[in-house]
C-alpha atoms as a PDB file:
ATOM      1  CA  UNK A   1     110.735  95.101  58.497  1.00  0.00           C
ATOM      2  CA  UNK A   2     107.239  96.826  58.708  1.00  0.00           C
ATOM      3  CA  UNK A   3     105.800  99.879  60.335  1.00  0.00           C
ATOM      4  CA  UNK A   4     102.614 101.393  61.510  1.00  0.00           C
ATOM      5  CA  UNK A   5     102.677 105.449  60.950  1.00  0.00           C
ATOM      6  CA  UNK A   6     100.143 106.597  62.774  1.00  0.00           C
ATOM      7  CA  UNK A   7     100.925 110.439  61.636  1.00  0.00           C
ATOM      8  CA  UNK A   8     100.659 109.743  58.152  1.00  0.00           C
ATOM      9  CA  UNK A   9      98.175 107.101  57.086  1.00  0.00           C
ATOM     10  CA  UNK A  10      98.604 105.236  53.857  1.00  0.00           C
ATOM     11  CA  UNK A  11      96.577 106.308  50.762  1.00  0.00           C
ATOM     12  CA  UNK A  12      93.973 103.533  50.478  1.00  0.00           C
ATOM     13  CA  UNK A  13      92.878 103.647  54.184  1.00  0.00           C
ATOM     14  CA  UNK A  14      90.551 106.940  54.323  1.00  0.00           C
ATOM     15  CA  UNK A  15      89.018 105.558  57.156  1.00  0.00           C
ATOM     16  CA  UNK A  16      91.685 106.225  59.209  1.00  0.00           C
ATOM     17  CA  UNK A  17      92.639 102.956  60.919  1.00  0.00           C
ATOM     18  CA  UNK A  18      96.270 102.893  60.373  1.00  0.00           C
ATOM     19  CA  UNK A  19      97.874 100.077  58.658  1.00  0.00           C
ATOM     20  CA  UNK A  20     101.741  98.859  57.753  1.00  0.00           C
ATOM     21  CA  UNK A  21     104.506 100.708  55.246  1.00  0.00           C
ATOM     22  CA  UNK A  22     107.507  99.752  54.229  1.00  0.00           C
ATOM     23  CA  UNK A  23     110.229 101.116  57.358  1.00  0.00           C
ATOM     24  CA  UNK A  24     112.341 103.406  55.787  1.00  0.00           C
ATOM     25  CA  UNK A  25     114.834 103.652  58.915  1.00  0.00           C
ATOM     26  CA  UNK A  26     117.939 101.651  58.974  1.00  0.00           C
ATOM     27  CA  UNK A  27     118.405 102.117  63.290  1.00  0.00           C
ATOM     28  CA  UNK A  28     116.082 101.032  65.418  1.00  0.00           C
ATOM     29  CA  UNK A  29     115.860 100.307  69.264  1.00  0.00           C
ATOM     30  CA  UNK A  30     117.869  97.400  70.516  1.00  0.00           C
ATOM     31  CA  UNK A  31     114.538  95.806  72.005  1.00  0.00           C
ATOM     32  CA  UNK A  32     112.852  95.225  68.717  1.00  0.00           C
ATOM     33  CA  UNK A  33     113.416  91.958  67.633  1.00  0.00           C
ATOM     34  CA  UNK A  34     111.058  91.213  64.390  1.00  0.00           C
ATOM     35  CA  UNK A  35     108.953  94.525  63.952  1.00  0.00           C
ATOM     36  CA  UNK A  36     108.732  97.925  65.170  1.00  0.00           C
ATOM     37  CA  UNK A  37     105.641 100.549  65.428  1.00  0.00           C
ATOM     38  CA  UNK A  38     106.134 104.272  64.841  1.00  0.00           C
ATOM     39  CA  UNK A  39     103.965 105.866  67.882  1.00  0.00           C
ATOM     40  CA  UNK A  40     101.808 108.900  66.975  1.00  0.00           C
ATOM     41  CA  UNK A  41      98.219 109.587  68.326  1.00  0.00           C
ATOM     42  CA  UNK A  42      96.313 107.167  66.180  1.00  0.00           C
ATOM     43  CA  UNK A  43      94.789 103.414  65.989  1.00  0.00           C
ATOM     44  CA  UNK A  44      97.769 100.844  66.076  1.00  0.00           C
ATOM     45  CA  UNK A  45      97.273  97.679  63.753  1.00  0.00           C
ATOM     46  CA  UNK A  46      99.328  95.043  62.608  1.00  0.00           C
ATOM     47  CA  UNK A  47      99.435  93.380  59.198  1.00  0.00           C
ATOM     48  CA  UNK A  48      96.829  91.138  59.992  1.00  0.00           C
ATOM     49  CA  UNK A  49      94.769  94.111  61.000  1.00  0.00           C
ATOM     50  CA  UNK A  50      94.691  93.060  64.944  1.00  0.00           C
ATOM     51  CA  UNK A  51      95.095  95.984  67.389  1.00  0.00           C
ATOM     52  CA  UNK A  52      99.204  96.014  68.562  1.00  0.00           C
ATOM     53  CA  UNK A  53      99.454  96.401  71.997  1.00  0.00           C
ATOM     54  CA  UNK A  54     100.339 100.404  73.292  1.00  0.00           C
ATOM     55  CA  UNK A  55     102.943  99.231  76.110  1.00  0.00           C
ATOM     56  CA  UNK A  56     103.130 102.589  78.310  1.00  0.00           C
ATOM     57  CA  UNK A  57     106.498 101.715  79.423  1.00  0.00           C
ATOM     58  CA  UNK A  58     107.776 100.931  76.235  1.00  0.00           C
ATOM     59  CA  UNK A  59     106.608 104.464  74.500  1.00  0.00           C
ATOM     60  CA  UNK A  60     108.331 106.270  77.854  1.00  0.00           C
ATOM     61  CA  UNK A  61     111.927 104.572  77.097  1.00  0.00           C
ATOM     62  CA  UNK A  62     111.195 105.062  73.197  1.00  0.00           C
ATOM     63  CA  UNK A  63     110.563 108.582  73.738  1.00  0.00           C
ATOM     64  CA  UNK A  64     113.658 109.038  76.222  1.00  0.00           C
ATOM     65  CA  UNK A  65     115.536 107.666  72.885  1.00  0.00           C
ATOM     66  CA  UNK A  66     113.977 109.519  70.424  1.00  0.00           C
ATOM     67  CA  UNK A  67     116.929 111.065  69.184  1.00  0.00           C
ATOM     68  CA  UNK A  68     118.897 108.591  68.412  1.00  0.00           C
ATOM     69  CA  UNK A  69     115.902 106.066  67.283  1.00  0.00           C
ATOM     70  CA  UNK A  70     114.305 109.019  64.579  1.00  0.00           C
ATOM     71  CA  UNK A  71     111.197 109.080  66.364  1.00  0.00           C
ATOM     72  CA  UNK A  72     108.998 106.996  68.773  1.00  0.00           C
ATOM     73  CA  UNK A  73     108.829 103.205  68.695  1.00  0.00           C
ATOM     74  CA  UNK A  74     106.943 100.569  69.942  1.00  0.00           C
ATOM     75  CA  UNK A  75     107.963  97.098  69.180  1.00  0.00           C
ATOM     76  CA  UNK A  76     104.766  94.398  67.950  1.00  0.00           C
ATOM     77  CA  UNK A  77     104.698  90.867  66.893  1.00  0.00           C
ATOM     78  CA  UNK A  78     105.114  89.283  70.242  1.00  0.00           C
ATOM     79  CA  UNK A  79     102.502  87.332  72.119  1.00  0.00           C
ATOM     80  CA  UNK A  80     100.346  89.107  74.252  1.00  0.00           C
ATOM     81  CA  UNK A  81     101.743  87.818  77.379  1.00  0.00           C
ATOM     82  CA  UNK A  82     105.745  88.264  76.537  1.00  0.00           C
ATOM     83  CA  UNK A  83     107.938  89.804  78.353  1.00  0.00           C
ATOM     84  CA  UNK A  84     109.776  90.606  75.313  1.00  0.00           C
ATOM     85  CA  UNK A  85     108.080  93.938  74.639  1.00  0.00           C
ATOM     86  CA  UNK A  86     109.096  95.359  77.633  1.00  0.00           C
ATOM     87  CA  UNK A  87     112.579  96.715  76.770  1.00  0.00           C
ATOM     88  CA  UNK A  88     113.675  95.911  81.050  1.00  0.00           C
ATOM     89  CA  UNK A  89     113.941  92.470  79.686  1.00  0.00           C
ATOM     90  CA  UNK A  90     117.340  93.418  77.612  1.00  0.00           C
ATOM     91  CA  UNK A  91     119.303  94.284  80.524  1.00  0.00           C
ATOM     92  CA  UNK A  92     117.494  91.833  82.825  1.00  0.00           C
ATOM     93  CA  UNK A  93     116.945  88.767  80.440  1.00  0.00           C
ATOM     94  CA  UNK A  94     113.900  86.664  82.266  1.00  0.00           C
ATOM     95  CA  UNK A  95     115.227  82.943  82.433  1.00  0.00           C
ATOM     96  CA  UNK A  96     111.193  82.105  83.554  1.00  0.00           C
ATOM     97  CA  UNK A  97     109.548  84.348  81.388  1.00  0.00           C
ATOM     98  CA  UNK A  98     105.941  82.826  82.789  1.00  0.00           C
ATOM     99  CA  UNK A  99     106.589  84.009  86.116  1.00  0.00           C
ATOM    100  CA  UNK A 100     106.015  87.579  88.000  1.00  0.00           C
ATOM    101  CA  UNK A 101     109.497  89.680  87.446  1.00  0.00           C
ATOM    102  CA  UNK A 102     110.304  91.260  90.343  1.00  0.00           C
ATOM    103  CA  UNK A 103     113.301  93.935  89.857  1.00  0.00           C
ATOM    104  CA  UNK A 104     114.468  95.158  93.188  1.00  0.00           C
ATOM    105  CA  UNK A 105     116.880  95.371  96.266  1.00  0.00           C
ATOM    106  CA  UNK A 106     116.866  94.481  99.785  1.00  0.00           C
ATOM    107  CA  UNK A 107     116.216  98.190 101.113  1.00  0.00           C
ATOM    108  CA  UNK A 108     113.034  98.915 103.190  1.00  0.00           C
ATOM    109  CA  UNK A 109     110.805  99.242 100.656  1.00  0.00           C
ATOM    110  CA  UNK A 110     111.654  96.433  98.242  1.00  0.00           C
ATOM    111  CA  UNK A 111     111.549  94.070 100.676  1.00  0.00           C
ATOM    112  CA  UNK A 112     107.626  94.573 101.425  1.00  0.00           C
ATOM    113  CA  UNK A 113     106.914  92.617  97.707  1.00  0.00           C
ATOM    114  CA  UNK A 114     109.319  89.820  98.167  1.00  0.00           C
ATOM    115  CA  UNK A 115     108.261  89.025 101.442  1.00  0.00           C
ATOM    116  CA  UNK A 116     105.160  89.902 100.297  1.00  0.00           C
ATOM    117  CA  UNK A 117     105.416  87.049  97.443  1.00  0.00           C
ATOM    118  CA  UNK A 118     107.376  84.384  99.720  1.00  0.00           C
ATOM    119  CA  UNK A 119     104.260  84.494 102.076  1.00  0.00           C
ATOM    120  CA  UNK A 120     101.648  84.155  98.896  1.00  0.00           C
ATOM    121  CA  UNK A 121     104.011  80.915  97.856  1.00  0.00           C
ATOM    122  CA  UNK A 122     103.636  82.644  93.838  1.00  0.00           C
ATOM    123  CA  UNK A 123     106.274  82.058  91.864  1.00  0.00           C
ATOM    124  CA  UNK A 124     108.770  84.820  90.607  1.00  0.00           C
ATOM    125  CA  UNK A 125     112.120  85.321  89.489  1.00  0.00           C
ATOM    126  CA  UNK A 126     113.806  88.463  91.168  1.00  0.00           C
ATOM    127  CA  UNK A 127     116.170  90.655  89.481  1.00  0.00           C
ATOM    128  CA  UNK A 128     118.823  93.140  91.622  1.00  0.00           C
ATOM    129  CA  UNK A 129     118.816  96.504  90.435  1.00  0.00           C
ATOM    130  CA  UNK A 130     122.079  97.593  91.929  1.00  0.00           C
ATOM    131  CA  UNK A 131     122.287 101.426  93.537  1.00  0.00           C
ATOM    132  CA  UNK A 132     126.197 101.054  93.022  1.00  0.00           C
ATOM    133  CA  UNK A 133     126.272 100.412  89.595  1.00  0.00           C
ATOM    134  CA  UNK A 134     122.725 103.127  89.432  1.00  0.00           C
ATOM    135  CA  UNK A 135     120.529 100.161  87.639  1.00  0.00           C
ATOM    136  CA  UNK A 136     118.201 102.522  88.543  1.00  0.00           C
ATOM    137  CA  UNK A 137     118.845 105.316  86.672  1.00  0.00           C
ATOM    138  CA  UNK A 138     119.045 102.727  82.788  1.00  0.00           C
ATOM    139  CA  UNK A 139     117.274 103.578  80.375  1.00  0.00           C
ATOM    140  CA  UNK A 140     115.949  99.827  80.902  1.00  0.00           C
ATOM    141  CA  UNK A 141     114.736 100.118  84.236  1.00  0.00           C
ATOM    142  CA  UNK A 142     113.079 103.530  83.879  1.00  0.00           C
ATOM    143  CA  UNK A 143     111.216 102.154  81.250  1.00  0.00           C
ATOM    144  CA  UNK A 144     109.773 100.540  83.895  1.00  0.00           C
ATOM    145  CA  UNK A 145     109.422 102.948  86.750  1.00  0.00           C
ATOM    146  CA  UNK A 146     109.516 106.404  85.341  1.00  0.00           C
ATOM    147  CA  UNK A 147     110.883 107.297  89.130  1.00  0.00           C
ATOM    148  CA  UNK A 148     113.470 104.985  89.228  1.00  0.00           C
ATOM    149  CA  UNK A 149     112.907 103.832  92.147  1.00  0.00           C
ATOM    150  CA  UNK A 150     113.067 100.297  93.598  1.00  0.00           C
ATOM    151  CA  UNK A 151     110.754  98.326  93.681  1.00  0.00           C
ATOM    152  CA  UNK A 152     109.039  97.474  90.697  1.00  0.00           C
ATOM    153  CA  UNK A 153     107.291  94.710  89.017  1.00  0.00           C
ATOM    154  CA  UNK A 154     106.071  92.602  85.666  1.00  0.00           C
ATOM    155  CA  UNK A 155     103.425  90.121  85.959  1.00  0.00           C
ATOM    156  CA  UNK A 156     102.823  88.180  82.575  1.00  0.00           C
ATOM    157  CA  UNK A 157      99.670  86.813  83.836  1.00  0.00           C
ATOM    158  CA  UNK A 158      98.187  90.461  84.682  1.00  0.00           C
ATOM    159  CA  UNK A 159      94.215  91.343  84.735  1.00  0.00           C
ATOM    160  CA  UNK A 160      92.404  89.478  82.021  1.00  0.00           C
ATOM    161  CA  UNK A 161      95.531  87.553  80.871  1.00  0.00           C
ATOM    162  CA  UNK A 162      97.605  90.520  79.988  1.00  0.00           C
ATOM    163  CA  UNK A 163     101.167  91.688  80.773  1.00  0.00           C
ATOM    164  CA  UNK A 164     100.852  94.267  84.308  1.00  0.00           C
ATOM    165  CA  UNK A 165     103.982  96.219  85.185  1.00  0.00           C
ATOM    166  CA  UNK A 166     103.736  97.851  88.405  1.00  0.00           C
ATOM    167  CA  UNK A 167     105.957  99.898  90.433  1.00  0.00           C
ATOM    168  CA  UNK A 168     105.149 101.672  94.005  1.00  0.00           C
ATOM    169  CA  UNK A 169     105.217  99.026  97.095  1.00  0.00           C
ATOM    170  CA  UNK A 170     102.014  99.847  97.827  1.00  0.00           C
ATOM    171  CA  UNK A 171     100.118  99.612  94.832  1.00  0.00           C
ATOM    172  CA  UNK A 172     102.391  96.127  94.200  1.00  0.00           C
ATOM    173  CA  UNK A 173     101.159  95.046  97.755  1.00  0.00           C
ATOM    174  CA  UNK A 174      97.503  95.985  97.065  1.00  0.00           C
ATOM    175  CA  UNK A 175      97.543  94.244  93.353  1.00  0.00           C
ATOM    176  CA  UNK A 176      99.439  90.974  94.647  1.00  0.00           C
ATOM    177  CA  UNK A 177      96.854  90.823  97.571  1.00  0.00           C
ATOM    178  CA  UNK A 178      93.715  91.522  95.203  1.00  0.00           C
ATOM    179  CA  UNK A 179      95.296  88.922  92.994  1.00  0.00           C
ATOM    180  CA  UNK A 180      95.583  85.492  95.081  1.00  0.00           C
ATOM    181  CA  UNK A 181      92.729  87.331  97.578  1.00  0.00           C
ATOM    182  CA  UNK A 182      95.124  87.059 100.763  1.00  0.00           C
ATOM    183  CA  UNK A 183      96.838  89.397 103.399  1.00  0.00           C
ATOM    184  CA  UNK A 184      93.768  91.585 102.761  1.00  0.00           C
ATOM    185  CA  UNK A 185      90.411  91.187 104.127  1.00  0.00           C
ATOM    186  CA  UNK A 186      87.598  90.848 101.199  1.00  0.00           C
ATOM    187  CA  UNK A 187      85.325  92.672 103.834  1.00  0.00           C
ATOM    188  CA  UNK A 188      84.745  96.356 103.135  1.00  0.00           C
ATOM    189  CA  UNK A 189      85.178  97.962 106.013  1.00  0.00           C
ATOM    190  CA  UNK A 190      88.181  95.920 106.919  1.00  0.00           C
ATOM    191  CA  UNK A 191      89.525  96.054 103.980  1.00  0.00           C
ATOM    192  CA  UNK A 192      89.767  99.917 103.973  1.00  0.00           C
ATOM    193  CA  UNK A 193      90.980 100.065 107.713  1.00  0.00           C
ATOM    194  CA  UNK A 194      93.392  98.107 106.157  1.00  0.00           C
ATOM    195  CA  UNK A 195      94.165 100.293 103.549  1.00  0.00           C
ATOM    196  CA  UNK A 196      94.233 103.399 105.801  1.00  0.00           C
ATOM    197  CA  UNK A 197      97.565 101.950 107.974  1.00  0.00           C
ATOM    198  CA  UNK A 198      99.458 100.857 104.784  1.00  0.00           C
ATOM    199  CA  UNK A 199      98.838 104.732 103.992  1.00  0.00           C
ATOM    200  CA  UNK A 200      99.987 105.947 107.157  1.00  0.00           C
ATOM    201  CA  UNK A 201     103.253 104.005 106.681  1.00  0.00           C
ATOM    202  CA  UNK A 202     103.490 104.994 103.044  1.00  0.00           C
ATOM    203  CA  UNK A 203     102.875 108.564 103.974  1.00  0.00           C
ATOM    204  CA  UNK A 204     104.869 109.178 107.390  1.00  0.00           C
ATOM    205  CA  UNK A 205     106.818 106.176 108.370  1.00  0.00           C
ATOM    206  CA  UNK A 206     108.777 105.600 105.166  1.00  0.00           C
ATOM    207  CA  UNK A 207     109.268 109.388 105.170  1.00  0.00           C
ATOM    208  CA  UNK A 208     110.213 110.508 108.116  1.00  0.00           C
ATOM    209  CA  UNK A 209     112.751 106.851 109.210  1.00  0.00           C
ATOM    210  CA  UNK A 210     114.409 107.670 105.692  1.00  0.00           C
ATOM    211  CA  UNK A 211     115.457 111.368 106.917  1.00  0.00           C
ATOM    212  CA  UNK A 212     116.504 109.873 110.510  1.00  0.00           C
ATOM    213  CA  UNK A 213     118.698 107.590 108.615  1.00  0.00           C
ATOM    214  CA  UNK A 214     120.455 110.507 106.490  1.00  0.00           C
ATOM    215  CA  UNK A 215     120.870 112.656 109.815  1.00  0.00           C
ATOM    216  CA  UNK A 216     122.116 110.067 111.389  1.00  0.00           C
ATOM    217  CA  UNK A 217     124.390 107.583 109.987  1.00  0.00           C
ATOM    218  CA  UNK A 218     124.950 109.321 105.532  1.00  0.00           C
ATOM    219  CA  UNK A 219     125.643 112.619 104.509  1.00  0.00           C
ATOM    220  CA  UNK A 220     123.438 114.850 107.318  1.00  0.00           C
ATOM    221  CA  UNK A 221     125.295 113.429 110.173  1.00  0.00           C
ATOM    222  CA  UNK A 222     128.166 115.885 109.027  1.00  0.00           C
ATOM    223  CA  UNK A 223     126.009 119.205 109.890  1.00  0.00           C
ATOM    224  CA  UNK A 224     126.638 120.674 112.850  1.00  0.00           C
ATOM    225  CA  UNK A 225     123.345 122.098 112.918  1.00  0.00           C
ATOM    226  CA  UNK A 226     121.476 119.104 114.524  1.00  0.00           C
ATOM    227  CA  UNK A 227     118.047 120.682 114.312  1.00  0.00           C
ATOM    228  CA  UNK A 228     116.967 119.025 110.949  1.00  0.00           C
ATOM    229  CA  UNK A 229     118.081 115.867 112.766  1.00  0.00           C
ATOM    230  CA  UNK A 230     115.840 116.586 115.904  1.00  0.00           C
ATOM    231  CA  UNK A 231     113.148 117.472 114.130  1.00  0.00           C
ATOM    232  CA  UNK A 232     112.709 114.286 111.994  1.00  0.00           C
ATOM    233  CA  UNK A 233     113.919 112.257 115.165  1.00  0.00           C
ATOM    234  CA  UNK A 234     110.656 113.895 116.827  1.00  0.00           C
ATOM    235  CA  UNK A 235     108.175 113.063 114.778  1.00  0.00           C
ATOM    236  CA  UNK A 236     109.293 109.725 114.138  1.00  0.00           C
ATOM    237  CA  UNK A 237     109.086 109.158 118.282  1.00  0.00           C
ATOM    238  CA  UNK A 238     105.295 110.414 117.631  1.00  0.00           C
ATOM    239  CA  UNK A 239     104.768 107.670 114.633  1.00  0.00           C
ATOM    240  CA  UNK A 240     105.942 105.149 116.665  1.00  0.00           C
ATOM    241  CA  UNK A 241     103.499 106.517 119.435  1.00  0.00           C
ATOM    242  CA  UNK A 242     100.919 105.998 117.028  1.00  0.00           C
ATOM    243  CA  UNK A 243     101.815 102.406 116.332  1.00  0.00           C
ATOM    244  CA  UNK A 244     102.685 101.483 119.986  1.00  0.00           C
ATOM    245  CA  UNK A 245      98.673 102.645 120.662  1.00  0.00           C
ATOM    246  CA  UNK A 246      97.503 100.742 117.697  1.00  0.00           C
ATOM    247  CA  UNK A 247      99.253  97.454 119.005  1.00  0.00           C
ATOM    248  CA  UNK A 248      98.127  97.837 122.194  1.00  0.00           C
ATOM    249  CA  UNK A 249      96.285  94.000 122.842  1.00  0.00           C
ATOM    250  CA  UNK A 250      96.703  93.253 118.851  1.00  0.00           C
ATOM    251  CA  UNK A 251      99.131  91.022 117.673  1.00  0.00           C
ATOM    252  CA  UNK A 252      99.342  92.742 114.378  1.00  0.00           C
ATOM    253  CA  UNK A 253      98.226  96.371 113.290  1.00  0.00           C
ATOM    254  CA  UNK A 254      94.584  94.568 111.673  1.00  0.00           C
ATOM    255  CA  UNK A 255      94.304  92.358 115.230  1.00  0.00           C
ATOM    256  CA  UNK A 256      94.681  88.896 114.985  1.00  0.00           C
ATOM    257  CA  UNK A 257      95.329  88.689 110.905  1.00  0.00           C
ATOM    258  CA  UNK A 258      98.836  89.421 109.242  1.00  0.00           C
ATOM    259  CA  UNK A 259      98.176  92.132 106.345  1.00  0.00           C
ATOM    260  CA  UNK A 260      99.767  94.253 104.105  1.00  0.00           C
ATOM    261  CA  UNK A 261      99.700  96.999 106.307  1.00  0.00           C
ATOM    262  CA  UNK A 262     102.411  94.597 108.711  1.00  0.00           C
ATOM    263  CA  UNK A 263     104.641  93.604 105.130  1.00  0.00           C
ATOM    264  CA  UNK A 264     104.762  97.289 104.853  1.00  0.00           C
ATOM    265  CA  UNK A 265     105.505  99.090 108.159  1.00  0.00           C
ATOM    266  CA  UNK A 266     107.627  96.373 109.908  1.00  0.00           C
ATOM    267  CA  UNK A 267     110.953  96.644 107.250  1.00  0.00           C
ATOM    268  CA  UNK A 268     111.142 100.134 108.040  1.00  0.00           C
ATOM    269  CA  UNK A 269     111.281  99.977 111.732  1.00  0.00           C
ATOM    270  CA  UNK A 270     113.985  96.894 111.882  1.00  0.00           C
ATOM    271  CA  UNK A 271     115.987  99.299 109.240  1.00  0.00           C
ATOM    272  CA  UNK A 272     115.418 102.282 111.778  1.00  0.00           C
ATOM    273  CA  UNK A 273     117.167  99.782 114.662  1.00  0.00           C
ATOM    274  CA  UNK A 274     119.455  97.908 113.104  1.00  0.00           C
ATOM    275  CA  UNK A 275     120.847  99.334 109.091  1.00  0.00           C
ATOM    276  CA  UNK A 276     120.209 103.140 110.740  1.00  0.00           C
ATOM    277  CA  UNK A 277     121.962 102.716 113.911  1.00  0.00           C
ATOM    278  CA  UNK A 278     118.695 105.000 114.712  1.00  0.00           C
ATOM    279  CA  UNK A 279     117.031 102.887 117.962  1.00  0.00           C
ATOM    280  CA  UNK A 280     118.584 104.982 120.420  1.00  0.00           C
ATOM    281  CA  UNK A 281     118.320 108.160 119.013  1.00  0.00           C
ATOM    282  CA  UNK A 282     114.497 107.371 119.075  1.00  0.00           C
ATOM    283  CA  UNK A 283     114.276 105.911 122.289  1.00  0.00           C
ATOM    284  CA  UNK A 284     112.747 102.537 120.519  1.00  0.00           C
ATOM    285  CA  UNK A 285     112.876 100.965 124.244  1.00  0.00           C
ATOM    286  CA  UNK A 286     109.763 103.416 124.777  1.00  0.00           C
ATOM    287  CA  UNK A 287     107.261 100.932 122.559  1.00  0.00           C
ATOM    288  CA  UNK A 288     107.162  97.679 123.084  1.00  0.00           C
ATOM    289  CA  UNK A 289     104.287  96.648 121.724  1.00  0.00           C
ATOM    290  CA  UNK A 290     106.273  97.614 118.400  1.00  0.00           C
ATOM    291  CA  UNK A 291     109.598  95.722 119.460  1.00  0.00           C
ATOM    292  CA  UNK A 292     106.661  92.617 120.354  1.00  0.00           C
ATOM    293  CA  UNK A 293     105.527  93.024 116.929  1.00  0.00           C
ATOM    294  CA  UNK A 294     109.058  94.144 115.113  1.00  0.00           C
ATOM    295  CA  UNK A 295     109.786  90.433 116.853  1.00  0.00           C
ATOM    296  CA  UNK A 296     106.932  88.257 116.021  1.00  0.00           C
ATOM    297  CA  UNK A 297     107.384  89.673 112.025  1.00  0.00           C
ATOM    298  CA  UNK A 298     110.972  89.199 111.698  1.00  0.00           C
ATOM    299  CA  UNK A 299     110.390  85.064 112.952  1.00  0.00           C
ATOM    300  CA  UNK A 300     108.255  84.339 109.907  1.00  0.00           C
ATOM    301  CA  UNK A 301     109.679  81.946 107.554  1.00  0.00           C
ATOM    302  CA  UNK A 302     108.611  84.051 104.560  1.00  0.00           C
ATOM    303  CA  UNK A 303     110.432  86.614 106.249  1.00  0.00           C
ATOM    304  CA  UNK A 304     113.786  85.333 106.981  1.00  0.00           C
ATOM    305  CA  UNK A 305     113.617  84.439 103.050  1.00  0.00           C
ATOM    306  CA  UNK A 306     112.177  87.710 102.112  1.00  0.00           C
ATOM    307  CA  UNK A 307     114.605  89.723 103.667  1.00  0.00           C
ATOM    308  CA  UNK A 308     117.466  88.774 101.222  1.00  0.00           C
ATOM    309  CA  UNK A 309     116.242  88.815  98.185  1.00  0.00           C
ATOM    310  CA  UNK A 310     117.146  89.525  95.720  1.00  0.00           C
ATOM    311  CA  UNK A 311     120.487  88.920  96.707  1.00  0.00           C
END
């Protein structure tokens, strides 16, 4: 097994590019299959003197490991595109490495990228990180998504043929619609206005429908002080004004054309309603342009399919 040190160079390479040593450690990581790198500030090479690829993710788990793994590592040796150097892979084995890996659950949020990815017809194998079991606290998962939080994303065919891992909805729904250049208009302007509502649920409805639901059905509806509850109840009544105005003569929030800004604001209401128990409580019989639209959403055949996966 061979190493690249990048905090102590070997003797016949004064110009500082870093090359391999003989590994002196008898434990390494669990992901490394053939090789390993020792990550220090420095140039990574391999043998053959080709750059190895610095995998962000992979140096966050290393480095959560360090103790037990005598230092940083970053495994090489694997084609560019394989989903082998991402240590999520050991925990979640890929049985189609060559598709998007999508590593989620059916809550509000990790919904928006597989019905996001059933309406772009791309193919992807999903993975379910289980809250029960806290998947989402591994060492494997947060090597993904530092926040461990659901959902997150691998896409072997990333930006100039490269592995991408993603996590954030939003950024996943923004990449996958840049990608196959669909569910978001190419035209500035548009595009942008677009932008702005996926923002506003990002921002305030994801927010503020996740407190309702504590208040009302977890842990908060226990307090007797019901203020906390009112207060989030309120301004979730004056989101949903916002929306109900917005809809007002649109089919969906962009007009006429399904968007991003739908995939991500519509899960959240339907989990206010129905998983919440919440509709009452917010008087949802007050917009109906956003039970029209809540309606017209939940009918779509990418949808239906969406909303249960992984499952």
């Amino acid at each position: 097994m061979r190493q690249v040190k990048a905090d102590k160079p070997g003797p016949s390479h004064a110009d500082g590019v870093l090359r391999c040593v003989p590994c002196r450690y008898s434990e390494v990581p669990p992901f490394t299959v053939r090789a390993h790198v020792r990550v220090r500030l420095g140039t990574l090479v391999r043998p053959c003197g080709t750059l190895a690829r610095q995998c962000c993710a992979m140096m966050t788990y290393a480095r959560r490991q360090a103790g037990g793994y005598h230092g940083d590592f970053l495994p090489w040796g694997f084609p560019m595109n394989s989903l082998a150097a991402f240590p999520i892979n050991s925990k979640w084995p890929a049985q189609h490495p060559e598709r998007l890996q999508l590593y989620s659950l059916p809550t509000p949020n990790g919904v928006k990228v597989s019905i996001m990815l059933e309406e772009l017809g791309l193919p992807y194998e999903a993975h379910k990180v289980s809250f029960d079991t806290q998947d989402q606290l591994s060492p494997e998962f947060m090597s993904l998504n530092p926040n461990n939080k659901i959902p997150a994303i691998i896409d072997p065919n990333g930006p100039s043929g490269q592995p991408l891992a993603l996590f954030e909805s939003g950024a996943i729904l923004i990449y996958l619609a840049e990608k196959t250049s669909q569910l978001l208009s190419e035209d500035p302007a548009t595009r942008y206005e677009t932008l702005q509502w996926l923002m506003f649920q990002m921002a305030g409805i994801g927010p503020m429908f996740g407190q309702v639901g504590f208040f009302n059905k977890f842990a908060g509806k226990a307090y007797e002080d019901k203020r906390p509850r009112d207060r989030y109840v309120a301004e979730s009544r004056r989101l949903l004004a916002v929306l109900e105005k917005r809809l007002l003569g649109r089919t969906w929030i962009m007009g006429d054309d399904y968007s991003i800004a739908d995939i991500a604001t519509f899960p959240w209401i339907r989990n206010l309603i129905g998983f919440y128990e919440a509709g009452d409580l917010v008087g949802i019989a007050d917009f109906p342009n956003v039970l029209r639209a809540l309606d017209g959403f939940v009918a779509r055949p990418a949808v239906i399919r969406g909303l249960n996966i992984p499952s």
